[in-house]
Protein backbone atom coordinates (compact mmCIF):
# COMPACT_ATOMS: atom_id res chain seq x y z
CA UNK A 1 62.65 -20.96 40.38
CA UNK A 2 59.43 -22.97 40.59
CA UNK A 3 55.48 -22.51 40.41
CA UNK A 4 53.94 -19.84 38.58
CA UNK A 5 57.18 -17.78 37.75
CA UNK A 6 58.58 -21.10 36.23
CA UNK A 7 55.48 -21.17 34.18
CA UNK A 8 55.71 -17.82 33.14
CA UNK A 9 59.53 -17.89 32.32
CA UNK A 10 58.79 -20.74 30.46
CA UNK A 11 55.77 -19.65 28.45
CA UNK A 12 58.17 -16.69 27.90
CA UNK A 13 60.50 -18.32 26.18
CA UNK A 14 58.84 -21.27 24.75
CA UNK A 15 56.10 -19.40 23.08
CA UNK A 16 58.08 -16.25 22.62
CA UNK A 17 55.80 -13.85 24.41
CA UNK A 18 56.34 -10.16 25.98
CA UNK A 19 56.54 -10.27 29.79
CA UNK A 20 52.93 -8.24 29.05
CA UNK A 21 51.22 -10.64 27.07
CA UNK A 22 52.13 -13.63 29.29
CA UNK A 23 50.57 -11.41 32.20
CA UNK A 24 47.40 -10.61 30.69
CA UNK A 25 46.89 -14.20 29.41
CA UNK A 26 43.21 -15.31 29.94
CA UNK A 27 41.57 -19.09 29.72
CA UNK A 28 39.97 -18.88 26.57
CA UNK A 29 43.44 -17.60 24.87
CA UNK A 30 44.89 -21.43 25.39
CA UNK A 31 43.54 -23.97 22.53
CA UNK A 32 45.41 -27.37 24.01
CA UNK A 33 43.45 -29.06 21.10
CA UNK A 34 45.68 -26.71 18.24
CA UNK A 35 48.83 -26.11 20.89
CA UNK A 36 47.81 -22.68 20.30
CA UNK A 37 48.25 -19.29 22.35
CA UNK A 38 46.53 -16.49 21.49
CA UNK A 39 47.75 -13.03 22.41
CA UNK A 40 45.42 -10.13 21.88
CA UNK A 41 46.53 -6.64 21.48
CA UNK A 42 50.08 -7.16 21.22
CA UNK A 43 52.15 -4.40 20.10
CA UNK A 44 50.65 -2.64 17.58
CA UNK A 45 47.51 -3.31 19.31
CA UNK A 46 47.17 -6.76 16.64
CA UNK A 47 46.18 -10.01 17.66
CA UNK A 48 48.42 -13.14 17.40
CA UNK A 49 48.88 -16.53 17.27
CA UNK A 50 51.97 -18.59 18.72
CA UNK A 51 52.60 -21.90 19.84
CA UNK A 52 52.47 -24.16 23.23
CA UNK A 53 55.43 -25.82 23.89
CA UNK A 54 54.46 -29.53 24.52
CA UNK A 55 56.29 -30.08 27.70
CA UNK A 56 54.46 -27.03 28.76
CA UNK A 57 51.03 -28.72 28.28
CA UNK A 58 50.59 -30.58 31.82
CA UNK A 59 51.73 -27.72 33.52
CA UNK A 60 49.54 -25.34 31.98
CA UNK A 61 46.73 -28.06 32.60
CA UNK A 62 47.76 -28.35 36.23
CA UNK A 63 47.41 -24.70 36.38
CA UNK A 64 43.97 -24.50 35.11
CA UNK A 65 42.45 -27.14 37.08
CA UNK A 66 43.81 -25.46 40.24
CA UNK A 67 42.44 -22.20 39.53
CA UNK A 68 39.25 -23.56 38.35
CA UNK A 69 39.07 -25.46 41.94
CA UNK A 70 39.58 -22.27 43.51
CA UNK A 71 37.05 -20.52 41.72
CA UNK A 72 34.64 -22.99 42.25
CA UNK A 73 35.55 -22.74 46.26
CA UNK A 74 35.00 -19.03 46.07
CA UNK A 75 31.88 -19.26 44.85
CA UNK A 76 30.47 -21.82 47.25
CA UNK A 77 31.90 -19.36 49.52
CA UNK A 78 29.97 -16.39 48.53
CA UNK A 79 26.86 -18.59 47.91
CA UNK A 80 26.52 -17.07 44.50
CA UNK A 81 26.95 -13.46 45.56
CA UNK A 82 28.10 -11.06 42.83
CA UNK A 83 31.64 -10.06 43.53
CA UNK A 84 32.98 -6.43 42.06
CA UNK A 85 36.41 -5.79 40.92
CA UNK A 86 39.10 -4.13 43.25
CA UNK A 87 39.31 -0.89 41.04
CA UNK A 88 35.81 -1.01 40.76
CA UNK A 89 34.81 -0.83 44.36
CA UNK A 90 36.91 2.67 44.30
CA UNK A 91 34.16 4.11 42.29
């Protein structure tokens, strides 16, 4: 297993998060200055707060920086056009 499954399986364990909560993990829920993970509406629908594992750190950096190229791309791409959600265009 490699790529983004590794990183998941890992964050899995490492951080001990639901296969849910890894999922739905946004960008502003990593703090790399505290080694921090925040997981909102966990069960019980309350917030938490777990660790990053430290060999998980340049990964997870990695992983940013190549989504954040990609979203930069698809932007240029659109020439700022407003993009809508799949489930949104349904409506």
């Amino acid at each position: 297993m490699d790529g983004v499954p590794r990183l998941m399986a890992s964050l899995l364990f490492g951080s001990a998060l639901r296969l849910l909560e890894c999922c739905h993990l946004r960008v502003k829920d990593l703090d790399f200055a505290r080694r921090e993970l925040r997981v909102r509406g966990s069960k019980g629908q309350k917030d938490r707060v777990t660790m990053q594992p430290a060999g998980l750190l340049p990964p997870l950096r990695t992983r940013l920086n190549a989504m954040r190229l990609r979203h930069e791309a698809d932007l240029a791409a659109a020439a700022g056009a407003g993009g809508y959600l799949a489930r949104c265009e349904r409506n």
